[in-house]
Protein backbone atom coordinates (compact mmCIF):
# COMPACT_ATOMS: atom_id res chain seq x y z
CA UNK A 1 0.00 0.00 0.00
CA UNK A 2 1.29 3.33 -1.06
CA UNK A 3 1.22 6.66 0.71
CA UNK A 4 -0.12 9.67 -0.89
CA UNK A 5 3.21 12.47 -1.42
CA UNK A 6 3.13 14.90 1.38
CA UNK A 7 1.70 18.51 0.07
CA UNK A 8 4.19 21.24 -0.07
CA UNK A 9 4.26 24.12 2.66
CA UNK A 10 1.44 26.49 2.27
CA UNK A 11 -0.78 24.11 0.01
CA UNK A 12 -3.74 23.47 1.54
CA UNK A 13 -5.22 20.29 2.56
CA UNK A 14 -8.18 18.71 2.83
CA UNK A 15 -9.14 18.95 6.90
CA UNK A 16 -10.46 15.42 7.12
CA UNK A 17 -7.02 13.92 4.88
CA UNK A 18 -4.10 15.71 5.62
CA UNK A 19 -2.26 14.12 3.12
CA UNK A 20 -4.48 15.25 0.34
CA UNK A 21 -4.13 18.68 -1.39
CA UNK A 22 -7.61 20.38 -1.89
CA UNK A 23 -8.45 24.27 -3.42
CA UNK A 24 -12.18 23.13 -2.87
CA UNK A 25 -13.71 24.91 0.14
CA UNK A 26 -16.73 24.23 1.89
CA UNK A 27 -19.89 26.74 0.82
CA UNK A 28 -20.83 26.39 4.68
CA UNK A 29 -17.69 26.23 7.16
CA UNK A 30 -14.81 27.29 3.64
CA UNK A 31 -12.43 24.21 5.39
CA UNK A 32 -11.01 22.53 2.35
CA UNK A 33 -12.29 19.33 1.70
CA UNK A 34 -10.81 16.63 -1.31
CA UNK A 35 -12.67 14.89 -3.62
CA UNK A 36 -13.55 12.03 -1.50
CA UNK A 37 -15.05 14.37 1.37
CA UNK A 38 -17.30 17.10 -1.33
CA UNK A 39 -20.93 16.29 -0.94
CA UNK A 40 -22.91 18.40 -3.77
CA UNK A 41 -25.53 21.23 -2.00
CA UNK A 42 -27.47 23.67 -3.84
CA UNK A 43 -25.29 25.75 -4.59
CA UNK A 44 -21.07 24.18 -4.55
CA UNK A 45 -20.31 21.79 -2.30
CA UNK A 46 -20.19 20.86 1.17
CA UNK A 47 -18.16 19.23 3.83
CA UNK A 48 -19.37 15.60 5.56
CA UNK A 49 -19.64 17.62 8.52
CA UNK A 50 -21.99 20.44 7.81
CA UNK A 51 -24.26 18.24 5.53
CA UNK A 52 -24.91 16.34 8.67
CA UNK A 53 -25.22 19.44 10.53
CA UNK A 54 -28.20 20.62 7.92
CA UNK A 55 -29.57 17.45 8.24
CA UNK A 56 -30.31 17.55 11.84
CA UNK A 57 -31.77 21.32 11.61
CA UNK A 58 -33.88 19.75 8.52
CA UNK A 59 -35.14 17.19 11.12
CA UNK A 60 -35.94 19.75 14.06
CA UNK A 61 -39.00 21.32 11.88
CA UNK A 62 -37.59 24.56 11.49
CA UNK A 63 -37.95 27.14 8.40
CA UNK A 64 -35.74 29.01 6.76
CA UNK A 65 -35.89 31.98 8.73
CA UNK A 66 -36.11 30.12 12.39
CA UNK A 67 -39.96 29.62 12.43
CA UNK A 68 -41.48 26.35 13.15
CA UNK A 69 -42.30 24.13 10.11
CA UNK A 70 -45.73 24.49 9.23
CA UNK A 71 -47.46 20.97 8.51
CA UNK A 72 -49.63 22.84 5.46
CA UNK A 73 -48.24 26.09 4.66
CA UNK A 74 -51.44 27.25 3.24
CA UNK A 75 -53.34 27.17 6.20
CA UNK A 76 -53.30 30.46 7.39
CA UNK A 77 -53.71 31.80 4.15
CA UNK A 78 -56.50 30.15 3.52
CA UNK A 79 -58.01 30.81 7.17
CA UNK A 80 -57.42 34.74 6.29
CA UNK A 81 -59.13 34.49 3.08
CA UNK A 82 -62.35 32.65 4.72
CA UNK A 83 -62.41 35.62 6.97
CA UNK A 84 -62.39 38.21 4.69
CA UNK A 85 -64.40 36.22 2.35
CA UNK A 86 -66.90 35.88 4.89
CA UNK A 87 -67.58 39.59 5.92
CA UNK A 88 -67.52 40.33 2.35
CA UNK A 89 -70.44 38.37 1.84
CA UNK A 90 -72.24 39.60 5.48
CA UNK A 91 -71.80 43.15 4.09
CA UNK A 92 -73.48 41.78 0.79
CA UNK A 93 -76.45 40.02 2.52
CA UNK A 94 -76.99 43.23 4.52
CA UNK A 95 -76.64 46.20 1.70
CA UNK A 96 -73.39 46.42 0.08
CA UNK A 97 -72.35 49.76 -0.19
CA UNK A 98 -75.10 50.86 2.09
CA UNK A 99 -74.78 48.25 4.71
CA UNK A 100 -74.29 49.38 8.05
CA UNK A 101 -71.44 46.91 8.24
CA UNK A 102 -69.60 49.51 6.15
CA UNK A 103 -69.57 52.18 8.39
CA UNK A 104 -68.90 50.44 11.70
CA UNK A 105 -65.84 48.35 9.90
CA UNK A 106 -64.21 50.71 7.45
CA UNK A 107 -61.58 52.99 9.03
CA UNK A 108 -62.40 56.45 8.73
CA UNK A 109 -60.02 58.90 11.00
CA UNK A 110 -63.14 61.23 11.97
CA UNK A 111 -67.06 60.46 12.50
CA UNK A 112 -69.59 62.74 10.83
CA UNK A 113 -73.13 63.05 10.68
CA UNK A 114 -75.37 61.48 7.83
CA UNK A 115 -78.52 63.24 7.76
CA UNK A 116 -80.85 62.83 4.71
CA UNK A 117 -78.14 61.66 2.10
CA UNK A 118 -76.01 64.90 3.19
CA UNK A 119 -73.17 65.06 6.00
CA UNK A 120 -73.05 67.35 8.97
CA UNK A 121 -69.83 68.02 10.38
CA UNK A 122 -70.67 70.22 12.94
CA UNK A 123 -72.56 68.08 14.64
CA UNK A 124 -71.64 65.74 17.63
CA UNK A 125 -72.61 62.52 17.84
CA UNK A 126 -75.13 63.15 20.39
CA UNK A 127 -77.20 65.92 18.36
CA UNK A 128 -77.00 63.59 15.12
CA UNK A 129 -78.94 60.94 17.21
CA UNK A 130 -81.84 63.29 17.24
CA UNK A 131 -82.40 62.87 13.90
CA UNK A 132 -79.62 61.69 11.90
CA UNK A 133 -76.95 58.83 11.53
CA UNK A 134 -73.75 58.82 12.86
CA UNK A 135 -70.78 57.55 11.36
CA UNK A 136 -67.88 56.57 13.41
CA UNK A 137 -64.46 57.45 13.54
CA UNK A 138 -61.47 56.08 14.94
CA UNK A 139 -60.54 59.35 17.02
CA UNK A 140 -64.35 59.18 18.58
CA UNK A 141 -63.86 55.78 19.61
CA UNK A 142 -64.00 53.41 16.93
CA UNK A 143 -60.76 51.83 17.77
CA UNK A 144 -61.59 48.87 16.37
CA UNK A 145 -61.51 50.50 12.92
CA UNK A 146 -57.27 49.89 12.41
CA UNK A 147 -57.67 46.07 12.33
CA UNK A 148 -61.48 45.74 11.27
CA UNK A 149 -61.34 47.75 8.04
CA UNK A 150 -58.13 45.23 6.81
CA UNK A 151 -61.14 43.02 6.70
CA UNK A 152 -63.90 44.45 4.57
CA UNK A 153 -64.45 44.66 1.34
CA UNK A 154 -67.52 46.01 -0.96
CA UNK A 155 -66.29 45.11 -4.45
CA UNK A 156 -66.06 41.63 -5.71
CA UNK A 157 -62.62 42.90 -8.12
CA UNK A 158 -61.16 44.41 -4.87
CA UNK A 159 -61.50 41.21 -2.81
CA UNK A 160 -61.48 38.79 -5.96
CA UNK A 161 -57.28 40.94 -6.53
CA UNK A 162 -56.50 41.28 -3.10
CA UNK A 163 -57.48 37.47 -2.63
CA UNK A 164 -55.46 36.19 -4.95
CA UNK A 165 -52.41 37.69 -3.93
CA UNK A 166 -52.73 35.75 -0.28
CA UNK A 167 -53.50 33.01 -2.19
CA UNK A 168 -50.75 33.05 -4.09
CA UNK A 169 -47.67 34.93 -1.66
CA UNK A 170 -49.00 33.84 1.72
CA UNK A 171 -48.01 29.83 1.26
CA UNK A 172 -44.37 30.67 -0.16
CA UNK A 173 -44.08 33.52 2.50
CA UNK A 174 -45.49 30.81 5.24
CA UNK A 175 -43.25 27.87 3.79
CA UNK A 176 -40.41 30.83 4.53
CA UNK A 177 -41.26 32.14 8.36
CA UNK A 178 -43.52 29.61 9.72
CA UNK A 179 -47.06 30.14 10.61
CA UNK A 180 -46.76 32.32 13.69
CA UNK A 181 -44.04 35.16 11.97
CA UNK A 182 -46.31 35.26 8.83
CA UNK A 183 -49.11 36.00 10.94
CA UNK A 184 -47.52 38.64 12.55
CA UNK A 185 -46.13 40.08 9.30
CA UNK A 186 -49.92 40.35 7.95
CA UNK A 187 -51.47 41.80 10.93
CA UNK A 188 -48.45 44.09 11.40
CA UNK A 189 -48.65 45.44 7.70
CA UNK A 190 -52.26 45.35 8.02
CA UNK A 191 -52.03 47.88 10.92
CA UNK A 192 -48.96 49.96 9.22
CA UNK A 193 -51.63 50.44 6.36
CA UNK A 194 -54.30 51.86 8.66
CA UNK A 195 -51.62 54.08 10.69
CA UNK A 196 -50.91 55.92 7.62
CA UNK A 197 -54.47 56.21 6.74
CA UNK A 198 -55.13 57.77 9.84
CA UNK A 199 -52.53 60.56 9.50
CA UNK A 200 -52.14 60.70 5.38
CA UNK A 201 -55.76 60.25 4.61
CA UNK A 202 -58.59 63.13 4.66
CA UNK A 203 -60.47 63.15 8.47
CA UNK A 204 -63.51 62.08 7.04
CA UNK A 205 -62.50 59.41 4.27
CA UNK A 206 -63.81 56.21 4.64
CA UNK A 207 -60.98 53.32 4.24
CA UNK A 208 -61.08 49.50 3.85
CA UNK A 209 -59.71 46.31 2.52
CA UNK A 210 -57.42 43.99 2.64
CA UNK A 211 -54.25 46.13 0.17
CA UNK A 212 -52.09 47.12 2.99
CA UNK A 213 -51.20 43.98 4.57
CA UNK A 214 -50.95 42.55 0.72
CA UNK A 215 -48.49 45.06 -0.03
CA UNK A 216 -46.97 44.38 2.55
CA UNK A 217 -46.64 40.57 1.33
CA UNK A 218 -45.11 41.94 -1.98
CA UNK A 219 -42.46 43.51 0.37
CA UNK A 220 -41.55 40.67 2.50
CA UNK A 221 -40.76 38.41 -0.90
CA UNK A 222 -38.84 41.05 -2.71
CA UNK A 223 -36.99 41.36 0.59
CA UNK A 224 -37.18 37.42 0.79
CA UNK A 225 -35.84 37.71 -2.75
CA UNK A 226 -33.28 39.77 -2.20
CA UNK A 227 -31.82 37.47 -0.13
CA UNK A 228 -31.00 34.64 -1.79
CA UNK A 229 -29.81 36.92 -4.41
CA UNK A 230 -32.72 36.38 -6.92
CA UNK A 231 -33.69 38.05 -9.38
CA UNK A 232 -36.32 40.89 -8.89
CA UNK A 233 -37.28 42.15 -11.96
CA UNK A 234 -40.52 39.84 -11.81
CA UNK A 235 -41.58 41.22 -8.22
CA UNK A 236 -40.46 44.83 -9.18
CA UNK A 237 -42.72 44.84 -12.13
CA UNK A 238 -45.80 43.94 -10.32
CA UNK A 239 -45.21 46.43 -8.08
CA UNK A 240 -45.10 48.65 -10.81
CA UNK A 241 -48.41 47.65 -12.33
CA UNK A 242 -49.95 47.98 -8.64
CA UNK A 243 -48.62 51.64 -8.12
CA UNK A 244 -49.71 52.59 -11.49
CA UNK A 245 -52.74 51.41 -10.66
CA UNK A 246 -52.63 52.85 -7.18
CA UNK A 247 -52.02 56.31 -8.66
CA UNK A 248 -54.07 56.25 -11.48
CA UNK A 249 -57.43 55.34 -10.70
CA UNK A 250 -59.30 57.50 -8.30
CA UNK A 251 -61.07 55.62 -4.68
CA UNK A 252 -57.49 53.80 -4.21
CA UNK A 253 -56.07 54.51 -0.71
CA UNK A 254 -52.65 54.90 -1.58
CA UNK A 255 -52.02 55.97 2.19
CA UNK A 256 -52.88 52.56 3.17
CA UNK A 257 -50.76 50.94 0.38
CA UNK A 258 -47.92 52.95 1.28
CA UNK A 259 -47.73 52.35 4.56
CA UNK A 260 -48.71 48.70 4.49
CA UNK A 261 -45.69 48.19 2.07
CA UNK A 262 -43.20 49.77 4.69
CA UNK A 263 -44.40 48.00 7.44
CA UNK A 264 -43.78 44.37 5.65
CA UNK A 265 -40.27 45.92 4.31
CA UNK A 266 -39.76 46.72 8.44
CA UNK A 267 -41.04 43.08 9.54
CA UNK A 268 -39.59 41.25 6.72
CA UNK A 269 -35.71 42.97 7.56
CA UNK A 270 -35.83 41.82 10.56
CA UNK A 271 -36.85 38.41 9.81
CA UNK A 272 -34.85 37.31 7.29
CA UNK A 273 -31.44 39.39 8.51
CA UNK A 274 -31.48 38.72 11.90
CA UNK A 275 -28.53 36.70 13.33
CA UNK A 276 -28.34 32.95 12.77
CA UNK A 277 -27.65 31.20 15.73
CA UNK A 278 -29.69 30.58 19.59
CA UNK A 279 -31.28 33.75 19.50
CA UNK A 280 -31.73 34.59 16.30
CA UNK A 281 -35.60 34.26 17.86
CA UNK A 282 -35.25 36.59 20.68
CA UNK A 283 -33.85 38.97 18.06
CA UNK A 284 -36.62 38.38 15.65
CA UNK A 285 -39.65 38.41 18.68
CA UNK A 286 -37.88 41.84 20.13
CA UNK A 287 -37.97 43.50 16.81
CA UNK A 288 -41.60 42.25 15.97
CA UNK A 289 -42.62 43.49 19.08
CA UNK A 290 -40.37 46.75 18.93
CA UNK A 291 -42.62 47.50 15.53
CA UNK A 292 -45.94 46.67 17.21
CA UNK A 293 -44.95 49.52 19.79
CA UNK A 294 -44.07 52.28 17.60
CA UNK A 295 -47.11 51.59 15.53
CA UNK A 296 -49.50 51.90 18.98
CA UNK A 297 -47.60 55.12 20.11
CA UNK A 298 -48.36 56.66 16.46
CA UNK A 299 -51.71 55.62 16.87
CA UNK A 300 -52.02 57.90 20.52
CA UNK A 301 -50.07 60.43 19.25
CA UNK A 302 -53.15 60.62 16.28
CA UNK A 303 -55.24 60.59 19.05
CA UNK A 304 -53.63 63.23 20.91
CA UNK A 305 -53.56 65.58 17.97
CA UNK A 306 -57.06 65.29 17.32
């Protein structure tokens, strides 16, 4: 039996064979490994080490970004879009447009009086009782109104779009973060949308549906996108169309688009980029919670102004 020569000084060697010159590294750990040791992973190759390394954190159930594994990533999308599906169709049943449902759901920053087909603003809401409707506004009360309005819809093309972009981001997004950080990334976009409505938007504009948290889906993957290094010409030109469309077409809250966008960028940056390792979900629950806070205090400061 032979002996492989002994590399020369400074040439390095494979970590496992010592004896072996190797200018392979390992995409994981960069120890050189030779021939015999390179296992192929998606993208180079890999050491015997950290493939088995991968294969345990495979087996614990975790996502890509530290979540737990979701048995079907769908689910939550799906739940979300029987929700909104289903007060769609209650604010059908009961009027559409005119539905009371409307009103009480849709955010609008300031309540007004309806009286006869007209509005009253200097009324309050107790002298509009006498004799005419009141419509509520978040500053009077309706707090309800940031999170409710993410939920109604009037239109059968605004739910039927909006729809079909859960349908179709929420699963990959889901597969991504895990059910419980996709959850929060919705709600938290959802409520960046409304806390721009409530300072961008007119005081008595009525707001609702679902676009803010969906923009800020279409955040979160180009973010998601960005990466992995992928290319984001496809993402960037739907988001094109949809601010085109946004600006162009009149009844579009582009408030609510704007700042549901910024508030999945926000959620989705500190997802994906925050340290791998133990606490890379202490990091990730600190920051979500961090943006929950300053999205409250905006809210009181509204209130405060008012």
């Amino acid at each position: 039996m032979t002996q492989p020569p002994t590399p020369e000084t400074g040439v390095p060697v494979c970590y496992r064979h010592p004896g072996r010159e190797s200018h392979i590294r390992c995409q994981r750990c960069e120890r050189p490994i030779c021939p015999d040791c390179m296992r192929d992973a998606a993208v180079g190759f890999q050491c015997p080490d950290c493939v088995a390394q991968g294969a345990k954190q495979t087996r614990s159930g975790r996502t890509t970004y530290g979540g737990m594994r979701p048995t079907d990533a769908s689910a939550t999308s799906i739940g979300l879009i029987a929700v909104n599906v289903g007060v769609w169709l209650a604010i059908a049943l009961t009027g559409g447009g005119a539905s009371r449902l409307v009103e009480l759901l849709g955010l609008r920053p300031d309540g007004l009086c309806a009286i006869g087909g007209l509005y009253d603003l200097r009324l309050s809401e107790d002298l509009c009782q006498r004799g005419g409707t009141w419509l509520p506004g978040f500053v009077d009360g309706a707090y309800w109104q940031v999170l409710t309005s993410g939920f109604a819809h009037i239109d059968l093309l605004h739910i039927g779009f909006n729809m079909l972009a859960l349908y179709l981001l929420g699963p990959q997004l889901e597969h991504l973060f895990g059910r419980a950080r996709f959850l929060a990334l919705y709600l938290l976009s959802l409520l960046a949308g409304s806390v721009a409505v409530l300072w961008l938007s007119p005081d008595y504009q009525l707001t609702l549906g679902a676009s803010g948290a969906i923009y800020g889906l279409f955040a979160a993957f180009a973010v998601c996108v960005r990466k992995v290094g992928g290319d984001l010409r496809q993402i960037g030109a739907l988001l094109a169309v949809n601010l085109f469309i946004t600006f162009a077409f009149p009844n579009i809250s582009w408030q609510g688009h704007l700042g549901g966008f910024a508030g999945g960028l926000v959620v989705a940056a500190l997802l994906v980029y925050a340290p791998r390792g133990k606490r890379r979900t202490a990091y990730q629950v600190g920051g979500l919670v961090l943006v929950g806070l300053v999205l409250v205090v905006t809210i009181l400061l509204r209130l405060a102004v008012a």
